[in-house]
N, C-alpha and C. Protein backbone atom coordinates (compact mmCIF):
# COMPACT_ATOMS: atom_id res chain seq x y z
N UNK A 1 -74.77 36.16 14.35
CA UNK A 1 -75.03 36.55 12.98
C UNK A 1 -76.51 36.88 12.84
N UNK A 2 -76.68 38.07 12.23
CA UNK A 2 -78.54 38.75 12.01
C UNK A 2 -78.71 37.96 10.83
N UNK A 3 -79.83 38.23 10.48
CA UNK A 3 -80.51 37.10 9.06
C UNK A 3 -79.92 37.73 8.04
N UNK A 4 -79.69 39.48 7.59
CA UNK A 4 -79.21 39.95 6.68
C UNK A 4 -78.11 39.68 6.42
N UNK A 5 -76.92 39.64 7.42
CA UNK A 5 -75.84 39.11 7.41
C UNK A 5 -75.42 37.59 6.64
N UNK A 6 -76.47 36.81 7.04
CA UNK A 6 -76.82 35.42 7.08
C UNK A 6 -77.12 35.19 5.48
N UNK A 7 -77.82 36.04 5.06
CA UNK A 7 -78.36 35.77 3.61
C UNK A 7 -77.36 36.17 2.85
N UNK A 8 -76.66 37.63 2.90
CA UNK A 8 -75.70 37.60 1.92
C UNK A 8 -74.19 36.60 2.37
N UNK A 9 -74.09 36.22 3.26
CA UNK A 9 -72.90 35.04 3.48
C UNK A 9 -73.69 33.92 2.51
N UNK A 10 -75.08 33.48 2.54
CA UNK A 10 -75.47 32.62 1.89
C UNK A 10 -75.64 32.60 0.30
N UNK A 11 -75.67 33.49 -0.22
CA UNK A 11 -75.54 34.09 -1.26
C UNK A 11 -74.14 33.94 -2.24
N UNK A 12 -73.26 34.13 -1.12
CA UNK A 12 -71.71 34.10 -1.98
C UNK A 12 -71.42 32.75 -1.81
N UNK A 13 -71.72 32.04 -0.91
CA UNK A 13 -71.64 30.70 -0.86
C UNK A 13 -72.13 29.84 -1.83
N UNK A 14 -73.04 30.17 -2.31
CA UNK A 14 -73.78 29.59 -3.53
C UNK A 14 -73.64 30.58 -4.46
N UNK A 15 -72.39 31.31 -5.11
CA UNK A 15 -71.96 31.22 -6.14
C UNK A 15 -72.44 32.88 -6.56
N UNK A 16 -73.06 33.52 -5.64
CA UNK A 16 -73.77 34.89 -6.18
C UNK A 16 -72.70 35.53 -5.98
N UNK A 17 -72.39 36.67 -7.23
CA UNK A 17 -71.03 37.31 -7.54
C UNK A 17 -71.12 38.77 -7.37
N UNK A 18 -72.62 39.16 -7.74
CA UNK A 18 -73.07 40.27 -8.27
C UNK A 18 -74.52 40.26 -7.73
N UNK A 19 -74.98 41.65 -7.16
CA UNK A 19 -76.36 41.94 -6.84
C UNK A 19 -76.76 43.16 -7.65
N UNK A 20 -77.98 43.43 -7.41
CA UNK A 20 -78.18 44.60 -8.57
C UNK A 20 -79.50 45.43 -6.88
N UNK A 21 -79.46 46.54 -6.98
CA UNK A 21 -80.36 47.46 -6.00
C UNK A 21 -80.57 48.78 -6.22
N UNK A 22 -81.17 48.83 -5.14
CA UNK A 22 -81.74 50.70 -5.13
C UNK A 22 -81.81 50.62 -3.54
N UNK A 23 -81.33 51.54 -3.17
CA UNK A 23 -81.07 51.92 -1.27
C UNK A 23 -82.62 52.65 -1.49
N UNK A 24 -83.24 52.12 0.32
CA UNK A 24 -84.37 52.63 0.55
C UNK A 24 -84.28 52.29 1.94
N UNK A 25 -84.60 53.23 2.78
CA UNK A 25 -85.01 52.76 4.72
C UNK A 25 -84.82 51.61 5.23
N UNK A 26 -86.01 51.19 4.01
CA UNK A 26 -86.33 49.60 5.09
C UNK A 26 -85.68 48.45 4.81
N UNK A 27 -84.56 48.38 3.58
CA UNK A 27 -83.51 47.44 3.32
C UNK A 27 -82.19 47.99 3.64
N UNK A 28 -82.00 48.88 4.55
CA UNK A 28 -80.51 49.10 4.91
C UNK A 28 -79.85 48.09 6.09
N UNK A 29 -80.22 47.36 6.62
CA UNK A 29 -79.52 46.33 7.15
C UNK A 29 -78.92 45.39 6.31
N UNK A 30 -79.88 45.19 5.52
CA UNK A 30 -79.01 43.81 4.38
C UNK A 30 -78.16 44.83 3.08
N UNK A 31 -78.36 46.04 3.12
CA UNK A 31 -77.03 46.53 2.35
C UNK A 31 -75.65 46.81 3.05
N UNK A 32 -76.11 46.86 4.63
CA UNK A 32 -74.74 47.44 5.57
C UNK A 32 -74.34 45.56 5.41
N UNK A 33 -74.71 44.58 5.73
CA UNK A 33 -74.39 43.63 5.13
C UNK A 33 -73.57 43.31 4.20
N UNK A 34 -74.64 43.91 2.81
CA UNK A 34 -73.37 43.36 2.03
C UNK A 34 -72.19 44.24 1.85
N UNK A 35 -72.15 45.46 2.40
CA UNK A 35 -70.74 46.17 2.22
C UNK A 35 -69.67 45.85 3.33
N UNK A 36 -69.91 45.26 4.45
CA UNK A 36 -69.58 44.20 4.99
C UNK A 36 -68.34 43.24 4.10
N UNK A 37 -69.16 42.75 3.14
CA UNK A 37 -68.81 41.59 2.50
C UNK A 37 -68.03 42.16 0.98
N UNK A 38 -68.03 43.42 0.72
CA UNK A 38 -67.79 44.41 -0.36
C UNK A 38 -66.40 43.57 -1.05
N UNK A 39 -65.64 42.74 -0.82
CA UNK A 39 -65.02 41.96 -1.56
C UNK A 39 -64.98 41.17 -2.19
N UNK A 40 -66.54 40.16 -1.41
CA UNK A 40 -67.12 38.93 -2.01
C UNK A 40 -68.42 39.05 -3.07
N UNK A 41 -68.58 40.34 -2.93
CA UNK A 41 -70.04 40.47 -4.00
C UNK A 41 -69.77 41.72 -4.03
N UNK A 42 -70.12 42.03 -5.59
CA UNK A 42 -70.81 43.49 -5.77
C UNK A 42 -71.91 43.79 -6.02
N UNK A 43 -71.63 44.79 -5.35
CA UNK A 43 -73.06 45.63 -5.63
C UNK A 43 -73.15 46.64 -6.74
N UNK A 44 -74.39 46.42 -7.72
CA UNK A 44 -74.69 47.44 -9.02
C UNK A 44 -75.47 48.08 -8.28
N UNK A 45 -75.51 49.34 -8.29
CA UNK A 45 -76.42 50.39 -7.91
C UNK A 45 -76.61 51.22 -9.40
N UNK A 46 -78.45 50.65 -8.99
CA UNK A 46 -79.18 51.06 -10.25
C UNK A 46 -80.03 52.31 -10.24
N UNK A 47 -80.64 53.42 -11.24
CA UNK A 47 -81.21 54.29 -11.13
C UNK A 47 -82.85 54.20 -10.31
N UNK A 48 -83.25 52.99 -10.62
CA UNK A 48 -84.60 52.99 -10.30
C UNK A 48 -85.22 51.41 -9.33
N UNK A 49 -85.51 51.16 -8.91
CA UNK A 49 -86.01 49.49 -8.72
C UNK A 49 -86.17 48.69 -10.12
N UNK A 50 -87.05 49.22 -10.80
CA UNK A 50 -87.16 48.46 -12.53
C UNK A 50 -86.16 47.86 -13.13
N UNK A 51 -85.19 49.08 -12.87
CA UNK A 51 -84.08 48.88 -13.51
C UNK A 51 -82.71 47.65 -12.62
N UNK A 52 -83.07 47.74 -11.53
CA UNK A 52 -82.21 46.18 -10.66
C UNK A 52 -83.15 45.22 -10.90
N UNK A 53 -84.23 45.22 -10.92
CA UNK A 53 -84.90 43.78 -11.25
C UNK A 53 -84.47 43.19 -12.72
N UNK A 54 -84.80 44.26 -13.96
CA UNK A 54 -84.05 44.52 -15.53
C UNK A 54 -83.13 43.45 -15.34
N UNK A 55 -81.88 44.59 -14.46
CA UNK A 55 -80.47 43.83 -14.62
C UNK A 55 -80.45 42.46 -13.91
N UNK A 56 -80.42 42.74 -13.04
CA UNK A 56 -81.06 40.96 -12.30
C UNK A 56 -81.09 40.01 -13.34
N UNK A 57 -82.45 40.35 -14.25
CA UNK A 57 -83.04 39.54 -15.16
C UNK A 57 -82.01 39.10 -16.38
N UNK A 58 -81.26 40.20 -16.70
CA UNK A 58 -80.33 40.00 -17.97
C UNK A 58 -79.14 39.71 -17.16
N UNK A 59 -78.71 39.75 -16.28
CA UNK A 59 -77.38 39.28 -15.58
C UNK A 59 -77.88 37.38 -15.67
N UNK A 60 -78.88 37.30 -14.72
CA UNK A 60 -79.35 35.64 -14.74
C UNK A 60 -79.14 35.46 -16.07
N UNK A 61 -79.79 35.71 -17.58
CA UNK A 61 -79.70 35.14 -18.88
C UNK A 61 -78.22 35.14 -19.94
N UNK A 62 -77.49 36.27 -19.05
CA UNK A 62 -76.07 36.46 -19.53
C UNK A 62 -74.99 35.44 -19.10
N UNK A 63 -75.07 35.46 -17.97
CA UNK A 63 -74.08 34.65 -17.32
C UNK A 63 -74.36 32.86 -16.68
N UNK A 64 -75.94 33.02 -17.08
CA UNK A 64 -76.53 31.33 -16.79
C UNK A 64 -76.73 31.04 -14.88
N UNK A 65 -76.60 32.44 -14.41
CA UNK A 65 -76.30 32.06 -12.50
C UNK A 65 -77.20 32.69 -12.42
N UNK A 66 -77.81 32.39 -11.06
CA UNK A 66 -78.97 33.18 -10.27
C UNK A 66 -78.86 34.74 -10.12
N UNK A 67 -79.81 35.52 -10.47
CA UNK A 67 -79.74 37.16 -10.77
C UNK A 67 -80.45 37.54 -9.69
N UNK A 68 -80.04 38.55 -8.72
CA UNK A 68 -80.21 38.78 -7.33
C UNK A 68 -80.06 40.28 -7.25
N UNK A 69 -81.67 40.89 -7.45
CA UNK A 69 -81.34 42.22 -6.84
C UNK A 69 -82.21 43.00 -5.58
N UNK A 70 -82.70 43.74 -4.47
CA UNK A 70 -83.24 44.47 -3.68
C UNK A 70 -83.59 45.65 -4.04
N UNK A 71 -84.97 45.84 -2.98
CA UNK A 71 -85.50 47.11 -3.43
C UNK A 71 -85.78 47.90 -1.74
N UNK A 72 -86.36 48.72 -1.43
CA UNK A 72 -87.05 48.86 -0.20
C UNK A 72 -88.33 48.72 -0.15
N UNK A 73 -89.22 48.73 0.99
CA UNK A 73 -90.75 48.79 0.67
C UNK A 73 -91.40 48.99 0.00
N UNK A 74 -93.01 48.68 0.02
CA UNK A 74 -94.17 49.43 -0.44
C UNK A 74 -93.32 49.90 -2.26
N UNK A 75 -93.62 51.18 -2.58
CA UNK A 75 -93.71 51.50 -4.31
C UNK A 75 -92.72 51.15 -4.65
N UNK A 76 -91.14 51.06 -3.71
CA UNK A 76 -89.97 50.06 -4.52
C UNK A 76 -90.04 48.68 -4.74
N UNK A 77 -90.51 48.51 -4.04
CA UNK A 77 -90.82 46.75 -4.30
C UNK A 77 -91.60 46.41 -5.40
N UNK A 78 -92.83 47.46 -5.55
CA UNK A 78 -93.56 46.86 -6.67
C UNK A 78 -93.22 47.21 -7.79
N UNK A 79 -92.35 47.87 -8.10
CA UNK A 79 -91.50 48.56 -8.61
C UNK A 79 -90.29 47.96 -9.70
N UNK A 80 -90.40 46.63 -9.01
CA UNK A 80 -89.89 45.27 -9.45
C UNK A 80 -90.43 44.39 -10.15
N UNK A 81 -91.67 44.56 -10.02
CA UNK A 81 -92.34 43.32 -10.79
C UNK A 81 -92.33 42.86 -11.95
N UNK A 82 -92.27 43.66 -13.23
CA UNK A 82 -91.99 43.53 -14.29
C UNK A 82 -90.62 42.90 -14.57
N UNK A 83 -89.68 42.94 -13.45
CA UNK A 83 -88.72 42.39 -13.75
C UNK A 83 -88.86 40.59 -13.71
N UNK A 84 -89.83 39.99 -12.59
CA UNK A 84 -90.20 39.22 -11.37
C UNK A 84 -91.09 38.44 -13.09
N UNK A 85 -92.03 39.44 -13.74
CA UNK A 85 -92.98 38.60 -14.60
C UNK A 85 -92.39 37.82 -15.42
N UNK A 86 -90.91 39.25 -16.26
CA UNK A 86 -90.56 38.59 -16.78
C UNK A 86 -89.56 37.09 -16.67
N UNK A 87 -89.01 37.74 -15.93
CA UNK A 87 -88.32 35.93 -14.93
C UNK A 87 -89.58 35.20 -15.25
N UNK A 88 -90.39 35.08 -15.07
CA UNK A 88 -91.82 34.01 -15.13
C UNK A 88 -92.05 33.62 -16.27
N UNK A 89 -91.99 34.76 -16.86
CA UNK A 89 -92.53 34.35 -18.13
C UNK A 89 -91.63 32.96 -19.25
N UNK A 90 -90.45 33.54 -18.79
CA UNK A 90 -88.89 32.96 -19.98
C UNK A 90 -88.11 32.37 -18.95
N UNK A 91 -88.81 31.61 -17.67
CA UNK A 91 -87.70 30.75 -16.94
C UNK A 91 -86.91 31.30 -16.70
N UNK A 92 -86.29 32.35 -16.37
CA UNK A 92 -85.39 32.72 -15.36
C UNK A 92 -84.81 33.21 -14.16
N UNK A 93 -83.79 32.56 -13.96
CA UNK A 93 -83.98 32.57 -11.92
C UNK A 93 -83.55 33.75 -11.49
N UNK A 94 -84.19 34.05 -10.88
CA UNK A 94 -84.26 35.52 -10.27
C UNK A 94 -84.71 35.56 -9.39
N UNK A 95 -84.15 36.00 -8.14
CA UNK A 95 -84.55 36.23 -6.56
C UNK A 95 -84.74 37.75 -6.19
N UNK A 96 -86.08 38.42 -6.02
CA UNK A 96 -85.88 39.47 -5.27
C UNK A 96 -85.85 39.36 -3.91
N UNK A 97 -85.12 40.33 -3.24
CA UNK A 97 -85.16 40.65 -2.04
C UNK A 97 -85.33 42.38 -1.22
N UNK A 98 -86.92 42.28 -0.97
CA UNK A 98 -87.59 44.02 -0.62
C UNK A 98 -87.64 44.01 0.83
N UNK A 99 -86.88 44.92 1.12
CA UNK A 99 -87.44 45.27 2.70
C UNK A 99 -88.59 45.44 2.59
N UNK A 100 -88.81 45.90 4.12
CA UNK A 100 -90.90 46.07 4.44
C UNK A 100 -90.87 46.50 5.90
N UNK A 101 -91.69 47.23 6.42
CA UNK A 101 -91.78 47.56 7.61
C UNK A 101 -91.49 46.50 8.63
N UNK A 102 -91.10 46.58 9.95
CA UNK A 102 -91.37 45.86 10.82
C UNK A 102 -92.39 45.04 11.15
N UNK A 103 -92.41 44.11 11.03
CA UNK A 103 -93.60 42.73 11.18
C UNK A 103 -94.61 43.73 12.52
N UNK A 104 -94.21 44.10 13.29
CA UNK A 104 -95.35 44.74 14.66
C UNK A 104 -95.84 45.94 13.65
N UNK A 105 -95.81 46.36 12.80
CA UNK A 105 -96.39 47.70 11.89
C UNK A 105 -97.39 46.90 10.84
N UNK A 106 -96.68 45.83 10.60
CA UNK A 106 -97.51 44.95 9.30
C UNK A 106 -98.95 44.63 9.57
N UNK A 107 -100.00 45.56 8.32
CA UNK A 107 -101.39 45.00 9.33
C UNK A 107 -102.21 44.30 9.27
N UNK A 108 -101.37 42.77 8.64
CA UNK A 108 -101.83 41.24 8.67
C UNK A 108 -103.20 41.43 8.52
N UNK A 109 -104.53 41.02 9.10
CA UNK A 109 -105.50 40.42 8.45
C UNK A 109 -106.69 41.36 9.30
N UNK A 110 -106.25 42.74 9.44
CA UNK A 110 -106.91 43.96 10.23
C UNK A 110 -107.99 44.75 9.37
N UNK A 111 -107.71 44.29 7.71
CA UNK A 111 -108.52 44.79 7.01
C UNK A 111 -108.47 46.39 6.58
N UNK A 112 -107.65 46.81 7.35
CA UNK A 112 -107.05 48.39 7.27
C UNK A 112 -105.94 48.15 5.60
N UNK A 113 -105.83 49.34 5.00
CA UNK A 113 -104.99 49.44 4.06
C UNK A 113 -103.88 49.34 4.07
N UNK A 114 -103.59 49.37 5.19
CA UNK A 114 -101.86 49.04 5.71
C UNK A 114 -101.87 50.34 6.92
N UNK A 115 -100.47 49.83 7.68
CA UNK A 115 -100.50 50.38 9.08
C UNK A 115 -99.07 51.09 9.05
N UNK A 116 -98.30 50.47 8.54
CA UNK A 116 -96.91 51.11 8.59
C UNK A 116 -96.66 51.92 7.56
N UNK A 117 -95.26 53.09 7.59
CA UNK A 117 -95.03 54.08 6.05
C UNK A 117 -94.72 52.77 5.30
N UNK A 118 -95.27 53.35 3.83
CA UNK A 118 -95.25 52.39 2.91
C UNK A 118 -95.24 50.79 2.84
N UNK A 119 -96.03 50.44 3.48
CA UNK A 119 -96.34 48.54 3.71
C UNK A 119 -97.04 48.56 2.76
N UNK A 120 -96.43 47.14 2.17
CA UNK A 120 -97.21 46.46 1.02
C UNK A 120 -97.13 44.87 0.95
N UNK A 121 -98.41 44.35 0.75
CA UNK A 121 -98.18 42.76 0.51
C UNK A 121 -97.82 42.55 -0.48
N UNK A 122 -96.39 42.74 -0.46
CA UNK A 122 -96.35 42.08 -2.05
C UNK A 122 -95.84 40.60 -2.52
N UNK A 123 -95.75 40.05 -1.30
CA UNK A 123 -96.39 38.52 -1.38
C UNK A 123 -97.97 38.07 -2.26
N UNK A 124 -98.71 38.53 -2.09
CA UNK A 124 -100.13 38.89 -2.41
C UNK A 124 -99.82 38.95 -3.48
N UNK A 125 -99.27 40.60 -4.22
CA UNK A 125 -99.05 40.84 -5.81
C UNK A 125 -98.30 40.29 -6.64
N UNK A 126 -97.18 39.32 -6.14
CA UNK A 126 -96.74 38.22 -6.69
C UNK A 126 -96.41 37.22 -6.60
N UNK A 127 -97.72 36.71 -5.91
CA UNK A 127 -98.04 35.06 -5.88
C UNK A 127 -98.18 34.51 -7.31
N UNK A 128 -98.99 35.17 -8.66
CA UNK A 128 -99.17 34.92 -9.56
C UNK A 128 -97.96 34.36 -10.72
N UNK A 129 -96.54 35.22 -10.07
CA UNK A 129 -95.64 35.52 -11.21
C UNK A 129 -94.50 35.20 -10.54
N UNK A 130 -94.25 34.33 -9.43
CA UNK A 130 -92.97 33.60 -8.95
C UNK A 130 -93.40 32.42 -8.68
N UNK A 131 -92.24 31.69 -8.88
CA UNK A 131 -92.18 30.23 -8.24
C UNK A 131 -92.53 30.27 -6.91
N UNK A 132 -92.15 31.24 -6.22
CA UNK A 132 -92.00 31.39 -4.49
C UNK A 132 -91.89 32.95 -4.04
N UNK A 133 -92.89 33.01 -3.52
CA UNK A 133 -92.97 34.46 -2.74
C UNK A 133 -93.47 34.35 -1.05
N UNK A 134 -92.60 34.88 -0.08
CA UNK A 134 -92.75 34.19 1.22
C UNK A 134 -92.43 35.49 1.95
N UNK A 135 -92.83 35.96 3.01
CA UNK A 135 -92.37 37.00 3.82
C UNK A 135 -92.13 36.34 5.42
N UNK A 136 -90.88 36.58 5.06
CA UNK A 136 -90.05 36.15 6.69
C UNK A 136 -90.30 36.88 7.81
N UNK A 137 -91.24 36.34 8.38
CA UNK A 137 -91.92 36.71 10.04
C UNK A 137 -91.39 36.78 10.81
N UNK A 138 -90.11 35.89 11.05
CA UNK A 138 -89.48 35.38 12.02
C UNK A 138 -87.93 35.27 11.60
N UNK A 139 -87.24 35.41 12.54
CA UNK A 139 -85.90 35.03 12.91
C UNK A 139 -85.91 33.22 12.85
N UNK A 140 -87.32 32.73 13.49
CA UNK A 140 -87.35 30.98 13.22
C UNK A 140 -87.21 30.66 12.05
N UNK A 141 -86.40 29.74 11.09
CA UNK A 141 -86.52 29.23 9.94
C UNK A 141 -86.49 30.06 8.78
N UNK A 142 -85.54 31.32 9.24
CA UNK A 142 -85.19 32.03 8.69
C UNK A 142 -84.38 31.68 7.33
N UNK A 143 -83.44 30.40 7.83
CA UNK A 143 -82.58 29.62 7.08
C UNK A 143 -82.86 28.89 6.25
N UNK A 144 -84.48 28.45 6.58
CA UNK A 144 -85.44 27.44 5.57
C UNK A 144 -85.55 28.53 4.10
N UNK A 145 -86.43 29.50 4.66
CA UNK A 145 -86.95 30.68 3.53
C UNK A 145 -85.85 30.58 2.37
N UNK A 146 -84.48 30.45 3.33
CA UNK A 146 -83.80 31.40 2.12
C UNK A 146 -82.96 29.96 1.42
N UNK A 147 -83.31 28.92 1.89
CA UNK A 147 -82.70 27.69 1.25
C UNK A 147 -83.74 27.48 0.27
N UNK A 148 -84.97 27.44 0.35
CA UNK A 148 -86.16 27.54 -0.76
C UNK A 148 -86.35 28.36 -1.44
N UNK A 149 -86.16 29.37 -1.47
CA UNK A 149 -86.42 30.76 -2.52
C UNK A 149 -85.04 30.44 -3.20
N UNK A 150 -83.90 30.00 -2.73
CA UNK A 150 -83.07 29.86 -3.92
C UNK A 150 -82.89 28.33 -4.89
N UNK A 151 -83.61 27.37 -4.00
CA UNK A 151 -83.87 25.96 -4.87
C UNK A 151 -84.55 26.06 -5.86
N UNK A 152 -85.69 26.85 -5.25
CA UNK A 152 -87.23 27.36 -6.39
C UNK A 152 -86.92 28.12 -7.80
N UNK A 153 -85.84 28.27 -7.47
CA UNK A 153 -85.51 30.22 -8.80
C UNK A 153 -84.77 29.00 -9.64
N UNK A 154 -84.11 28.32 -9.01
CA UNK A 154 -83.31 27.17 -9.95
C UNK A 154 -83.64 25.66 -10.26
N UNK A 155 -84.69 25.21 -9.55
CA UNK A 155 -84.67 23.78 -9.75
C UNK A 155 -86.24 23.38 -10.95
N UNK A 156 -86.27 22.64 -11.78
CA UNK A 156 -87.46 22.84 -12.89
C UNK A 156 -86.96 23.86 -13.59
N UNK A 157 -87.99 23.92 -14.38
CA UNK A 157 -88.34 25.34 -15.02
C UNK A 157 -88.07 26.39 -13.97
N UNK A 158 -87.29 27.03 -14.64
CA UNK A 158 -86.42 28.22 -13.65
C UNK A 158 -87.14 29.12 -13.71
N UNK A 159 -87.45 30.31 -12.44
CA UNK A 159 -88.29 31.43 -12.82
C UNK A 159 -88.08 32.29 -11.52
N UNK A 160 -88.41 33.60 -11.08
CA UNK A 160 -88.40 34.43 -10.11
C UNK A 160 -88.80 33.92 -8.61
N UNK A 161 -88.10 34.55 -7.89
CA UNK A 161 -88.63 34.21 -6.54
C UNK A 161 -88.78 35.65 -5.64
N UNK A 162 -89.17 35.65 -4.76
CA UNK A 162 -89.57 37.03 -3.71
C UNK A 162 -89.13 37.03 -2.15
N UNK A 163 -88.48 37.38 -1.13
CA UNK A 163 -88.48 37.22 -0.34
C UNK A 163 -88.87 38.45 0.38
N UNK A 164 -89.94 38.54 0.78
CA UNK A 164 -90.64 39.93 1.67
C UNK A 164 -89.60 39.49 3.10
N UNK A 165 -88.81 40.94 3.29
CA UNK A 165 -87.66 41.08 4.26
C UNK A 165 -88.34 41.97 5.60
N UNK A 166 -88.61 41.98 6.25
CA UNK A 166 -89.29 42.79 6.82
C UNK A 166 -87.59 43.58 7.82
N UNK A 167 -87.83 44.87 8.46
CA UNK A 167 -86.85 45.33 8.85
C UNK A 167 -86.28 44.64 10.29
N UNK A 168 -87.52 44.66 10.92
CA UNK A 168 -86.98 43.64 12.55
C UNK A 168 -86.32 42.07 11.96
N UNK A 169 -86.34 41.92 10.96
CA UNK A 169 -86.08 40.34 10.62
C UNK A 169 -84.60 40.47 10.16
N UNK A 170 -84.62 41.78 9.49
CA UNK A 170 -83.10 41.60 8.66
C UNK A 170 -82.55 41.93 9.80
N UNK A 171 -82.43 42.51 11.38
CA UNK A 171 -81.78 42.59 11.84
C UNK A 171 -81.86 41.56 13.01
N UNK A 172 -82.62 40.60 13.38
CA UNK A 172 -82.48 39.54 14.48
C UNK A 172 -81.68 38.45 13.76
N UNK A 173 -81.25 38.17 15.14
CA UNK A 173 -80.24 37.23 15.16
C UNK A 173 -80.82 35.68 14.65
N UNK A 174 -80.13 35.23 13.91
CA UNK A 174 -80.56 33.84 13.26
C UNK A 174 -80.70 32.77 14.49
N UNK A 175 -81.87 32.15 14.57
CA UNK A 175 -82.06 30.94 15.02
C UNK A 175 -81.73 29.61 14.52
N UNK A 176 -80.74 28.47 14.95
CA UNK A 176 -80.30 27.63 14.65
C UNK A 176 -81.64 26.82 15.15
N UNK A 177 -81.65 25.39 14.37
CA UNK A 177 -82.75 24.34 14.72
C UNK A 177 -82.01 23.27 14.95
């Protein structure tokens, strides 16, 4: 089982019914995923990123369950945020999940503007406005990330979470501990 695989099995397991997205490059492993799974979850396909974070946001306050939508890299991801603030702002749980280049493209602490098409920290841009924003490096503890980004969106004061997906990650194989 790859991590993308892994997350949306984890997802329906804990009760997620409905996702909200926008198809982009660098999140097509965790959408071939969930169509995979196209019985156990749907997928809303939305006009814009804004607009799956939006619904996300009003799905979580409609139905009282965790609101779960994806974007792809760089300008889709940030693309989201307003959705992410508002989760912050009014307690509600909301998990994004943005692809991102391959971790070997990512250009960590090089001081360059970024190295890969469209890389963005957007761990960085919303540290301020989630409970939890984390970018999965690794196939290691892959299973941790995504057991915490969904405790965080729900446990306390409820509010947004982030999981920076990078593309080599959504597709390696999960490491058991």
């Amino acid at each position: 089982m790859n991590c993308s695989d892994y997350l949306v099995d984890f997802l329906i397991k804990h009760g997620v019914t409905d996702i909200f997205g926008y198809a982009g490059g660098y999140i097509v492993p965790f959408m071939d995923a969930l169509y995979l799974r196209k019985g156990d979850i749907k997928v809303h396909v939305c006009y814009n990123e804004q607009g799956c974070a939006l619904a996300a946001n009003g799905f979580a306050r409609t139905s009282g369950k965790l609101g779960v939508y994806f974007t792809t890299s760089g300008p889709g991801a940030v693309n989201g945020l307003g959705g992410l603030a508002d989760a912050w702002f009014d307690g509600i749980p909301v998990m994004g999940i943005c692809g991102n280049v391959p971790t070997n493209e990512m250009k960590g602490f090089s001081g360059i503007r970024q190295n890969g098409f469209q890389e963005m920290d957007i761990v960085s841009m919303t540290r301020n406005i989630t409970k939890y924003s984390v970018t999965a490096n690794s196939n290691e503890g892959f299973t941790d990330i995504t057991s915490r980004a969904y405790n965080m969106a729900l446990l306390g004061r409820k509010g947004g979470v982030i999981i920076d997906f990078p593309l080599n990650i959504q597709q390696a194989d999960i490491v058991s501990r």
